[in-house]
N, C-alpha and C. Protein backbone atom coordinates (compact mmCIF):
# COMPACT_ATOMS: atom_id res chain seq x y z
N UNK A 1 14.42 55.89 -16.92
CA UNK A 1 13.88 57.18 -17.30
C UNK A 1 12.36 57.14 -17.43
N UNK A 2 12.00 56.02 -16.76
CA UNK A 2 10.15 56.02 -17.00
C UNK A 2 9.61 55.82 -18.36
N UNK A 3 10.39 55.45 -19.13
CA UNK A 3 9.53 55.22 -20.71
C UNK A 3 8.82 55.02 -20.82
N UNK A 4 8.23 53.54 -19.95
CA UNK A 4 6.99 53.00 -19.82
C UNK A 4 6.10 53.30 -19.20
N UNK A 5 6.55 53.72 -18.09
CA UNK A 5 5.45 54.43 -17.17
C UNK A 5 4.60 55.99 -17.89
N UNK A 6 5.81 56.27 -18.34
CA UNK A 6 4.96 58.02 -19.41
C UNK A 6 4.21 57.15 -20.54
N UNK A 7 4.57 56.18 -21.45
CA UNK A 7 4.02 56.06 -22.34
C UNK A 7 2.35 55.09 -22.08
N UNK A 8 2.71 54.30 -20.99
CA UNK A 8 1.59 53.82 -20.45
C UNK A 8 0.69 55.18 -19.97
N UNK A 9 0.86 56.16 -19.22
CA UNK A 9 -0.12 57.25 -18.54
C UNK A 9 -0.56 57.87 -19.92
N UNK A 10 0.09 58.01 -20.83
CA UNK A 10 -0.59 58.63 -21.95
C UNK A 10 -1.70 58.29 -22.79
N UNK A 11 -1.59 56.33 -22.90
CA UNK A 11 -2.49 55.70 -23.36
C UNK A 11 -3.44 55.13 -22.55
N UNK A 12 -3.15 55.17 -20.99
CA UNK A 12 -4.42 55.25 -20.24
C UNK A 12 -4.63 55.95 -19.07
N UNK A 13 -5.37 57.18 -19.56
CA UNK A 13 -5.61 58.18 -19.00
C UNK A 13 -6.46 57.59 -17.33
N UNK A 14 -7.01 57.18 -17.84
CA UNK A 14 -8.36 56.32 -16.58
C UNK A 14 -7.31 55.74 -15.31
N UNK A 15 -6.20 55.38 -15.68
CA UNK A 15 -5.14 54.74 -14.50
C UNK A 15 -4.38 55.56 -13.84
N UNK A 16 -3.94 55.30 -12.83
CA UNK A 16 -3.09 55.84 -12.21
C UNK A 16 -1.56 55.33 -12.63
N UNK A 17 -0.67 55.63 -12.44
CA UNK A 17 0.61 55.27 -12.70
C UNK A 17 1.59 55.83 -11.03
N UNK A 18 2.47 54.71 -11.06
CA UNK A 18 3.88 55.27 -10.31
C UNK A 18 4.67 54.59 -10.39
N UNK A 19 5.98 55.23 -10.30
CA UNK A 19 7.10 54.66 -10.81
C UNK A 19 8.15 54.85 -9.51
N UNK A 20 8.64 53.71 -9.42
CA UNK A 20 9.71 53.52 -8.15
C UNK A 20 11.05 53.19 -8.60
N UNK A 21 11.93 54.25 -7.83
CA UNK A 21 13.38 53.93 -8.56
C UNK A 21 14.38 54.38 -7.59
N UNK A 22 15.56 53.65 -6.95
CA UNK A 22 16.16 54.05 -5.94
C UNK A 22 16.88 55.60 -6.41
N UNK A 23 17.05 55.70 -7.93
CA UNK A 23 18.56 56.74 -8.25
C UNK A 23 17.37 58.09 -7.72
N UNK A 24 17.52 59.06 -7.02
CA UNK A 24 17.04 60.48 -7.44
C UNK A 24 17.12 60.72 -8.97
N UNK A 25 17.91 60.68 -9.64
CA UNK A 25 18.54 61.29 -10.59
C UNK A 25 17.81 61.11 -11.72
N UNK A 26 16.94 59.71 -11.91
CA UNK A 26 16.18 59.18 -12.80
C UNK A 26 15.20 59.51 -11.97
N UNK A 27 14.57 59.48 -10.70
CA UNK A 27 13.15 60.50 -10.71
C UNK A 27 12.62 61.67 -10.97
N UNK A 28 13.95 62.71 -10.64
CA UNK A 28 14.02 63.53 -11.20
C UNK A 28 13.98 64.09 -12.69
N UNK A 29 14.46 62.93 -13.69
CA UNK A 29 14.47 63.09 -14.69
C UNK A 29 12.83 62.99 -15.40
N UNK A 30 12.70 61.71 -14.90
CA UNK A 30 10.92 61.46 -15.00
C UNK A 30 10.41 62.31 -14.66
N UNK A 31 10.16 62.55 -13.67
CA UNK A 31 9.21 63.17 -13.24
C UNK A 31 9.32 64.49 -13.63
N UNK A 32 10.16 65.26 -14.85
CA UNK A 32 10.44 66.50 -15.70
C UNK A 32 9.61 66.02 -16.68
N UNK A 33 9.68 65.33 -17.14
CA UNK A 33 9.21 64.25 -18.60
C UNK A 33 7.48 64.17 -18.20
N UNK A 34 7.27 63.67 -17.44
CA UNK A 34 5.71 63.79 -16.79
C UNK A 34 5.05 65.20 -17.10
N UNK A 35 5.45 66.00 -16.24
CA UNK A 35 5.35 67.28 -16.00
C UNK A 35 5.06 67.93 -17.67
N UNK A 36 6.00 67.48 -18.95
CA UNK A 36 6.16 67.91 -19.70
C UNK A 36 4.60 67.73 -20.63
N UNK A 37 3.88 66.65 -20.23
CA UNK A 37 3.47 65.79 -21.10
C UNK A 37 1.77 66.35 -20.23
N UNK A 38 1.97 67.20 -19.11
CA UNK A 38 0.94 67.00 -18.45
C UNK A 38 0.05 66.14 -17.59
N UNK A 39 1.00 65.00 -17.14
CA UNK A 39 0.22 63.52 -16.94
C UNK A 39 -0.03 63.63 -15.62
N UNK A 40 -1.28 63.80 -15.27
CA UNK A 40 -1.64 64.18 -13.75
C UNK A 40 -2.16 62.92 -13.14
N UNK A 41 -1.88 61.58 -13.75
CA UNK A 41 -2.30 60.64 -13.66
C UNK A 41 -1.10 59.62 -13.22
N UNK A 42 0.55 60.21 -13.01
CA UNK A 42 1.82 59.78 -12.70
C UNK A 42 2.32 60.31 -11.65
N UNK A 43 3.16 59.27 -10.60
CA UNK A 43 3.30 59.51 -10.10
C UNK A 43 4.82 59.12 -9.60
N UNK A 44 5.77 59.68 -8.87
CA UNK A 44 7.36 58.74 -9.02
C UNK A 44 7.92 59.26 -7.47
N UNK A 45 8.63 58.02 -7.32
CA UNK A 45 9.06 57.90 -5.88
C UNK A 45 10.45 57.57 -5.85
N UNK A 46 11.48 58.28 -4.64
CA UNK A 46 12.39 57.85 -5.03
C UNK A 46 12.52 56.51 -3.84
N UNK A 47 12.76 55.29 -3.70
CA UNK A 47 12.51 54.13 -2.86
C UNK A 47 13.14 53.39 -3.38
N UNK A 48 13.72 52.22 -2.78
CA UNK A 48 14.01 51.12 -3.34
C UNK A 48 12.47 50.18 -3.27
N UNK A 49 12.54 49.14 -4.42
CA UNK A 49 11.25 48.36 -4.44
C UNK A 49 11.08 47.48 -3.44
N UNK A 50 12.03 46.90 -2.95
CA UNK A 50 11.32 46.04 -1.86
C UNK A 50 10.97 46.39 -0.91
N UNK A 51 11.57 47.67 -0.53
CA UNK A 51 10.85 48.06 0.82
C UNK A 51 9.89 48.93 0.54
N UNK A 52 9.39 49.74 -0.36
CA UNK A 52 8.39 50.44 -0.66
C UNK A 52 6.87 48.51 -0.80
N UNK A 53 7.46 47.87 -1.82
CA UNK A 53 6.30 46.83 -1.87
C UNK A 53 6.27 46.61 -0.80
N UNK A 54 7.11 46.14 -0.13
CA UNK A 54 7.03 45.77 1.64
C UNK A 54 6.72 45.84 2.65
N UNK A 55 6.43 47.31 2.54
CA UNK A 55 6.05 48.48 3.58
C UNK A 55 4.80 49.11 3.19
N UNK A 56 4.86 49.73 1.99
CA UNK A 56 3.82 50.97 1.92
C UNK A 56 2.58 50.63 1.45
N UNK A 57 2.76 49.30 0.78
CA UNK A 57 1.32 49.04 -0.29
C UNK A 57 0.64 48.10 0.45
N UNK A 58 -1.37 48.02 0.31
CA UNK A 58 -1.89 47.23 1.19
C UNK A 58 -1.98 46.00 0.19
N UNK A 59 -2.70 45.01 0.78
CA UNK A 59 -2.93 43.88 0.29
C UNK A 59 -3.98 44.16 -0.56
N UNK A 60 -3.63 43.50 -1.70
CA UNK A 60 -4.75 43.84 -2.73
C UNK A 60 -5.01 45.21 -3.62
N UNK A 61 -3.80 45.80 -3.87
CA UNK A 61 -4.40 47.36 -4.14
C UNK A 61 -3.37 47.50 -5.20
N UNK A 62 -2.86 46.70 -5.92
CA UNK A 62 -2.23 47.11 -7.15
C UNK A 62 -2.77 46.14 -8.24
N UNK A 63 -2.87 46.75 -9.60
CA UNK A 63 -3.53 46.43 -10.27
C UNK A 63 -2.26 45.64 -11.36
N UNK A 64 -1.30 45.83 -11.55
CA UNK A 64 -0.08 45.84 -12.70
C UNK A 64 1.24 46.46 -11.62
N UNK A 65 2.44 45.31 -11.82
CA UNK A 65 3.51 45.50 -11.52
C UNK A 65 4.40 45.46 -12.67
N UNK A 66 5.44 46.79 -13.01
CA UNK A 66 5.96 46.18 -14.33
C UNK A 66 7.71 46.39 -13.72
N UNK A 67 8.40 45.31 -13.69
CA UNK A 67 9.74 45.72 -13.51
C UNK A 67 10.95 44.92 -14.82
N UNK A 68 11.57 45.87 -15.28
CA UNK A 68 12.30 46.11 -16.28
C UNK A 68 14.21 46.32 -15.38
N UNK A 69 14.45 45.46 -15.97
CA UNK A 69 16.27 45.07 -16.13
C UNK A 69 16.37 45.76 -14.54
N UNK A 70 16.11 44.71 -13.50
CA UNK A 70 16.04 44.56 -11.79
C UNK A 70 18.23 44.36 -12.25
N UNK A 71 18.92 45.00 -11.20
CA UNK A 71 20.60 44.78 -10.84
C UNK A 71 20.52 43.54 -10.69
N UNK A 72 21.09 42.54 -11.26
CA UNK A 72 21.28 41.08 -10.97
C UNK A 72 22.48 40.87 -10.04
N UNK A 73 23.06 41.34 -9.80
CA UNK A 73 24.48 41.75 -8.77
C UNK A 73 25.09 40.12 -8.63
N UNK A 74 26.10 40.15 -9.80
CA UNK A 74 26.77 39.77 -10.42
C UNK A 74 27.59 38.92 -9.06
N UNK A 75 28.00 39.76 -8.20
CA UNK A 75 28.71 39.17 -6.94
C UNK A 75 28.24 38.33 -5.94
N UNK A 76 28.57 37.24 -5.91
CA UNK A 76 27.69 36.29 -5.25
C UNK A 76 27.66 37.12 -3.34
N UNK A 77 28.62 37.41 -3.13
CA UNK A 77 28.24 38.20 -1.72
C UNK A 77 27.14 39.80 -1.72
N UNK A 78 26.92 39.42 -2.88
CA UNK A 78 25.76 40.75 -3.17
C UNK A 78 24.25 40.18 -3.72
N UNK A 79 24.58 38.59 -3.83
CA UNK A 79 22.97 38.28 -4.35
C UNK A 79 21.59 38.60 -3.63
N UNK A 80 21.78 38.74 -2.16
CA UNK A 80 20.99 39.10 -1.43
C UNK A 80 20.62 40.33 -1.49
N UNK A 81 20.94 41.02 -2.48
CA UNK A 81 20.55 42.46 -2.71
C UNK A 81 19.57 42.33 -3.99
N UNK A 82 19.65 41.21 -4.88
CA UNK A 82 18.55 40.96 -5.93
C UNK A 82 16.84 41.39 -5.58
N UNK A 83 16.47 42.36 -6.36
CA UNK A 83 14.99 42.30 -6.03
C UNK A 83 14.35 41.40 -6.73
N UNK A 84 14.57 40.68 -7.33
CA UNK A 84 13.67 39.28 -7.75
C UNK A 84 14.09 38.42 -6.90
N UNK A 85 13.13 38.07 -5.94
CA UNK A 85 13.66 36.83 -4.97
C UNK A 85 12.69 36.42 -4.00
N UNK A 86 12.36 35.14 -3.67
CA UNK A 86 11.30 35.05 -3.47
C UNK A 86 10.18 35.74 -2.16
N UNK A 87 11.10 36.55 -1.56
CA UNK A 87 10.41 37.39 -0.31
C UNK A 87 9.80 38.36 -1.10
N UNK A 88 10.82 38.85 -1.97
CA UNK A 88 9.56 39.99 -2.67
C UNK A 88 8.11 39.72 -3.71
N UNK A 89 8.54 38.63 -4.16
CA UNK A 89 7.73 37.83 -5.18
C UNK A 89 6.53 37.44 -4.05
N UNK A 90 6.75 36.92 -2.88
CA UNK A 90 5.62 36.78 -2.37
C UNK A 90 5.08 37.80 -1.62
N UNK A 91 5.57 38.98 -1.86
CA UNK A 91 4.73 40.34 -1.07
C UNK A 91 4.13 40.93 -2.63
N UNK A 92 5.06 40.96 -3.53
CA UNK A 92 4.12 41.39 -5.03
C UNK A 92 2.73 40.42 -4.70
N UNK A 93 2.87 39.14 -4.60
CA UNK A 93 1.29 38.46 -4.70
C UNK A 93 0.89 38.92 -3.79
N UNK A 94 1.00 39.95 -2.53
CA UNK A 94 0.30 40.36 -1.49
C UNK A 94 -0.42 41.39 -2.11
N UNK A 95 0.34 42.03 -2.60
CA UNK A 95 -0.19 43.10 -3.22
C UNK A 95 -0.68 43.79 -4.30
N UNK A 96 -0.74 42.94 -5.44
CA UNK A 96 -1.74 42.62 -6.19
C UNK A 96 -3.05 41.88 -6.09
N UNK A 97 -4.24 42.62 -6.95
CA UNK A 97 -5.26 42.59 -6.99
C UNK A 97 -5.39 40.88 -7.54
N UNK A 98 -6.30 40.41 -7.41
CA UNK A 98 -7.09 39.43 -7.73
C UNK A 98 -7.08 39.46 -9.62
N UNK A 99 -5.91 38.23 -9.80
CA UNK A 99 -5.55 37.73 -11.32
C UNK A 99 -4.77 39.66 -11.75
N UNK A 100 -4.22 40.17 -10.72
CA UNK A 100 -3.04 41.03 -11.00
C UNK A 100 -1.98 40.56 -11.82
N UNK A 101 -1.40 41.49 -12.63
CA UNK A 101 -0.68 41.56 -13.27
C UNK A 101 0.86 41.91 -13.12
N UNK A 102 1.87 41.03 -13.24
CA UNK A 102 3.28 41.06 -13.28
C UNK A 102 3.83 40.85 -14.53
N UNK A 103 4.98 41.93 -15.04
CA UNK A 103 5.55 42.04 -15.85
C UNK A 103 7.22 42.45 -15.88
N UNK A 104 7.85 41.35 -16.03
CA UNK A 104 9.52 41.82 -15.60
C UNK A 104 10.32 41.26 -16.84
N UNK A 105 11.87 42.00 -17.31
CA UNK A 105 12.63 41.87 -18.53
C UNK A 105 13.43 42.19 -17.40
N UNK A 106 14.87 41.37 -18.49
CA UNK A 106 16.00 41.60 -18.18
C UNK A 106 16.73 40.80 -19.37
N UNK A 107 18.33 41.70 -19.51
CA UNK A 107 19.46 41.29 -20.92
C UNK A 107 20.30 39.85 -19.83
N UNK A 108 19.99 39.38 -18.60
CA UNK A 108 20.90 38.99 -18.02
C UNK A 108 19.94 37.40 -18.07
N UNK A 109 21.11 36.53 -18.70
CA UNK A 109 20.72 34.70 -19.04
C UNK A 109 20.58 34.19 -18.09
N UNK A 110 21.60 34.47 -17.09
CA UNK A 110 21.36 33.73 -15.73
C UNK A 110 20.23 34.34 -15.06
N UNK A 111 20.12 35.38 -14.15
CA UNK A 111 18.66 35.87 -13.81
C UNK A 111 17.73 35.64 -14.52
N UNK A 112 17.65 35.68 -15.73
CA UNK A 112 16.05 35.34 -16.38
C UNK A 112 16.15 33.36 -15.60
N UNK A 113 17.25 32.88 -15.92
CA UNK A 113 17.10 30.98 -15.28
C UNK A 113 16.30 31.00 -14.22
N UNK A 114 16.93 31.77 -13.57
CA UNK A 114 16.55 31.80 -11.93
C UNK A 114 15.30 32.62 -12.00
N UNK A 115 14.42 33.77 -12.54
CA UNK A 115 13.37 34.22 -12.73
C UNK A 115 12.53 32.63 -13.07
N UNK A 116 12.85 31.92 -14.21
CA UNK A 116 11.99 31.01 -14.88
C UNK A 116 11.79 30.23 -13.69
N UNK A 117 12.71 30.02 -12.86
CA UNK A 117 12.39 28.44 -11.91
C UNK A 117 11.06 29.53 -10.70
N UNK A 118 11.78 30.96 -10.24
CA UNK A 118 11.03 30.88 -8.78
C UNK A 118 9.56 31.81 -9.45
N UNK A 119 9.33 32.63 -9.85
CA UNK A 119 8.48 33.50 -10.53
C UNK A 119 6.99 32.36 -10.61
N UNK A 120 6.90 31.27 -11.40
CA UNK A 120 6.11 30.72 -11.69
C UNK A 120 5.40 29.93 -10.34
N UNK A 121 6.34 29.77 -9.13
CA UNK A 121 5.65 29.61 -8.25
C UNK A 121 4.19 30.19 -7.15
N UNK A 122 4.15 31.98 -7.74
CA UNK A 122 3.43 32.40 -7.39
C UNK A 122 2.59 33.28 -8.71
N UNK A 123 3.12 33.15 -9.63
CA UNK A 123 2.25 33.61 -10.44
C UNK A 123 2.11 32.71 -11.76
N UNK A 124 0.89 33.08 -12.72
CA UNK A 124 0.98 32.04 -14.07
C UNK A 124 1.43 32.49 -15.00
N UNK A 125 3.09 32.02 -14.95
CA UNK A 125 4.13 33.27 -15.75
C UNK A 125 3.88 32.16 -17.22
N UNK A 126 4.61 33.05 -18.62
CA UNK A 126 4.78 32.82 -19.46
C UNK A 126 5.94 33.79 -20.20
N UNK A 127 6.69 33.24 -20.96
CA UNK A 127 7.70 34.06 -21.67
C UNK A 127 6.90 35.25 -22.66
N UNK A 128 7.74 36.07 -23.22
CA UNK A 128 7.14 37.06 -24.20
C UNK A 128 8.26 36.78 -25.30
N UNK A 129 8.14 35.79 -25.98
CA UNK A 129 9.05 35.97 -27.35
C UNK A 129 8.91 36.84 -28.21
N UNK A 130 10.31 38.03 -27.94
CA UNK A 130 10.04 38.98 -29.43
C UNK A 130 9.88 40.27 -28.76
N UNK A 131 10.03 41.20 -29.33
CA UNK A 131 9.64 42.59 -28.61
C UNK A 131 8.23 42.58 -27.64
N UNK A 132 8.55 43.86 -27.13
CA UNK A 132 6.54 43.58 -26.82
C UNK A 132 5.67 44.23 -28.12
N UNK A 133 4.63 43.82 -28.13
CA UNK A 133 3.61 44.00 -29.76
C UNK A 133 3.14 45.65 -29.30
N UNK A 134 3.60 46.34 -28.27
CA UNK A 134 2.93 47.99 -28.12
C UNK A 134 4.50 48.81 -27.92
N UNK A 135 5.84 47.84 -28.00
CA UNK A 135 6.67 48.73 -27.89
C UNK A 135 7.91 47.91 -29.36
N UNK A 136 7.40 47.70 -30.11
CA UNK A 136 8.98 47.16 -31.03
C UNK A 136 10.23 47.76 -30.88
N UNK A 137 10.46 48.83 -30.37
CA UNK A 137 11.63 49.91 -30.40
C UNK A 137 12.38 49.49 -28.83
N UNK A 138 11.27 48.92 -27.89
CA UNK A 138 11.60 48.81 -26.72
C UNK A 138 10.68 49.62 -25.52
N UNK A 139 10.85 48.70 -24.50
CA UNK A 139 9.65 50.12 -23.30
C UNK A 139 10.70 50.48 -22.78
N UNK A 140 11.73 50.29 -22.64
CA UNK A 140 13.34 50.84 -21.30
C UNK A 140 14.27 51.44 -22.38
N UNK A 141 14.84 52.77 -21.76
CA UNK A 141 16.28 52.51 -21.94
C UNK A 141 17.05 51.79 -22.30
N UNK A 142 17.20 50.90 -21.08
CA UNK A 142 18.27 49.66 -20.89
C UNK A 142 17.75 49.00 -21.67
N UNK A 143 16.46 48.57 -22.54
CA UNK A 143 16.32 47.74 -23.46
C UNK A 143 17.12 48.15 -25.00
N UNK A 144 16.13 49.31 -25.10
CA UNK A 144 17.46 50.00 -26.02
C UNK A 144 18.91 49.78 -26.02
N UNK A 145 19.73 50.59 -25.25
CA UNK A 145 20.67 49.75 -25.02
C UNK A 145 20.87 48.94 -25.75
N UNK A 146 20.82 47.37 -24.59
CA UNK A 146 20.78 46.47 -24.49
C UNK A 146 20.97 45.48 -26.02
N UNK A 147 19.85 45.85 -26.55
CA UNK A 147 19.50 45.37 -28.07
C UNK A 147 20.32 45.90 -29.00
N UNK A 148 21.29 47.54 -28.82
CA UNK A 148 22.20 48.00 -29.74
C UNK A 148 23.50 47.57 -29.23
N UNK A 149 23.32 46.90 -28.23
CA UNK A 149 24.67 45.82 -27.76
C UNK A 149 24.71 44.22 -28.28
N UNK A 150 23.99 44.44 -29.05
CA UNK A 150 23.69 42.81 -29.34
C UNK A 150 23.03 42.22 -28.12
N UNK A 151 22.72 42.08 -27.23
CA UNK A 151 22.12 41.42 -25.60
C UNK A 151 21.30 40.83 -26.06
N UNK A 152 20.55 39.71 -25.62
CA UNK A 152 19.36 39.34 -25.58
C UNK A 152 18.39 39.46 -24.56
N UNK A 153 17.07 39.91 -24.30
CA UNK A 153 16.25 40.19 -23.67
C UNK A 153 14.94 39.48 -23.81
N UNK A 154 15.16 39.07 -22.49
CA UNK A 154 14.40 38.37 -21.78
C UNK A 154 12.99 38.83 -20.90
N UNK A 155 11.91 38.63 -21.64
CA UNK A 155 10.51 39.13 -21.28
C UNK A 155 9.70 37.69 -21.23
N UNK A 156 8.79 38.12 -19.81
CA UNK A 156 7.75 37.46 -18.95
C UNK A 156 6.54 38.18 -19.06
N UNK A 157 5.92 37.48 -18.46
CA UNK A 157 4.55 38.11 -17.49
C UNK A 157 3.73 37.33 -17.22
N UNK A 158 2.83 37.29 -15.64
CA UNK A 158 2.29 36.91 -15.33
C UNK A 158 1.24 37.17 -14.55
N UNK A 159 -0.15 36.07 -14.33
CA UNK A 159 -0.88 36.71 -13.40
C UNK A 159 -0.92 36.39 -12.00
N UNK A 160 -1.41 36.56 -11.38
CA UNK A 160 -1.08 36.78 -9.78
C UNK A 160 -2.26 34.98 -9.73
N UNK A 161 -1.56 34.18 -8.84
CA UNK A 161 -1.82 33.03 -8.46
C UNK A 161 -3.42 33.20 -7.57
N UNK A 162 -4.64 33.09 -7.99
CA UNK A 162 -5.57 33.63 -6.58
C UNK A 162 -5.67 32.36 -6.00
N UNK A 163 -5.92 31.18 -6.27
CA UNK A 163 -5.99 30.03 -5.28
C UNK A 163 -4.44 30.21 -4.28
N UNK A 164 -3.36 30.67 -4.46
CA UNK A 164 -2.18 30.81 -3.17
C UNK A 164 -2.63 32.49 -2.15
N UNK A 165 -3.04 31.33 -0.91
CA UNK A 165 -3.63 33.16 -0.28
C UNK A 165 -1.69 32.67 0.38
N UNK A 166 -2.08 34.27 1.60
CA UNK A 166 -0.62 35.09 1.64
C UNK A 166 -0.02 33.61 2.57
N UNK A 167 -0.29 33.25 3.64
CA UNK A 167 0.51 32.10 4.22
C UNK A 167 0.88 31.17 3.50
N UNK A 168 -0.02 30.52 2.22
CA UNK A 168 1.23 29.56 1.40
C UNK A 168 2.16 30.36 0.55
N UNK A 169 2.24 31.87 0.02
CA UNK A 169 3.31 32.64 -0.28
C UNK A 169 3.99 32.70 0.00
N UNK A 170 3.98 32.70 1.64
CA UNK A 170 5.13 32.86 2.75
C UNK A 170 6.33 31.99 2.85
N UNK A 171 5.10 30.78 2.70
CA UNK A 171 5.90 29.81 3.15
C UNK A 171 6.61 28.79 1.64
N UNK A 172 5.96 29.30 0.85
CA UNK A 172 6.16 28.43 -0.90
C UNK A 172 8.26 29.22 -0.44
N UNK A 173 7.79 30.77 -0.47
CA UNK A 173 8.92 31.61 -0.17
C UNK A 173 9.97 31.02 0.48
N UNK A 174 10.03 31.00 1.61
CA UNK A 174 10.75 30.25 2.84
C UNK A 174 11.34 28.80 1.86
N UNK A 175 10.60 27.83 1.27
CA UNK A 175 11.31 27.07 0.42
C UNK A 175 12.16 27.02 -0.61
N UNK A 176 12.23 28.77 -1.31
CA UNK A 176 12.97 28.91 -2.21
C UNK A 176 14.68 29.20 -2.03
N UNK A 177 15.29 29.00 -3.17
CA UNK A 177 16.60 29.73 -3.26
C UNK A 177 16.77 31.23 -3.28
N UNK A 178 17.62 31.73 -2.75
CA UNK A 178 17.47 33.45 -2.70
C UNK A 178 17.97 33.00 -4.11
């Protein structure tokens, strides 16, 4: 529902914001919520992320990536549908700016494992123990949720690697586990 993305455009007016989400249903919803708030500074797409990062964005032109509780798809004949994985991880470092910013959560133990091992290869990740210090209540939905389910949630972030230009990405990539 964009929590973060509205509550981020509110507290910085000076940025741009957009928010990518395959459902219509949640852009639609956002982008009512935007509208509501006046934020001419947001913007929402309906796309899946890897092919929007993949495709649409140039090298170097995002400033902050924030992705919140990515489908871990539970079915091993569906893991290849994970958007944390290292083809996309090395087009995020394409496309972030110089010491860019990545930020990803998820309630799921195993994906955060597998986040901890490949993530740090292209960026200088670190855990976030504890809520985040600008959202205690939660920045998602699904965190909400999540936390009134008992879940535990699992928060990162990192900055974008600048000594790895895009061919050792590629290829760090090519070495990883999907």
């Amino acid at each position: 529902n964009a929590r973060f993305t509205l509550q981020s455009a509110l507290a910085r007016p000076e940025a741009d914001h957009l928010a990518v989400d395959v459902l219509p249903v949640v852009i639609r919803y956002a982008t009512r919520r935007g509208n509501q708030r006046g934020l001419h500074n947001t913007r929402f797409i309906v796309k899946d992320a890897q092919t929007f990062v993949g495709s649409y964005l140039g090298d170097a032109t995002v400033d902050e990536v924030h992705i919140y509780h990515p489908q871990p798809y539970h079915d091993p004949r569906q893991a290849h549908l994970r958007l944390i994985a290292p083809g996309f991880l090395a087009n995020l470092h394409r496309v972030l700016t110089p010491g860019g910013l990545f930020v990803v959560q998820t309630d799921n133990p195993d994906y955060w494992g597998y986040m901890q091992r490949v993530v740090p290869v292209f960026f200088e990740f670190r855990e976030q123990e504890g809520p985040w210090p600008d959202a205690p209540d939660g920045r998602s939905r699904r965190e909400i949720l999540a936390r009134s389910r008992g879940l535990r949630i699992f928060r990162g972030e990192g900055r974008r690697r600048d000594e790895l230009s895009l061919a050792d990405a590629v290829q760090r990539a090519s070495r990883l586990p999907a």
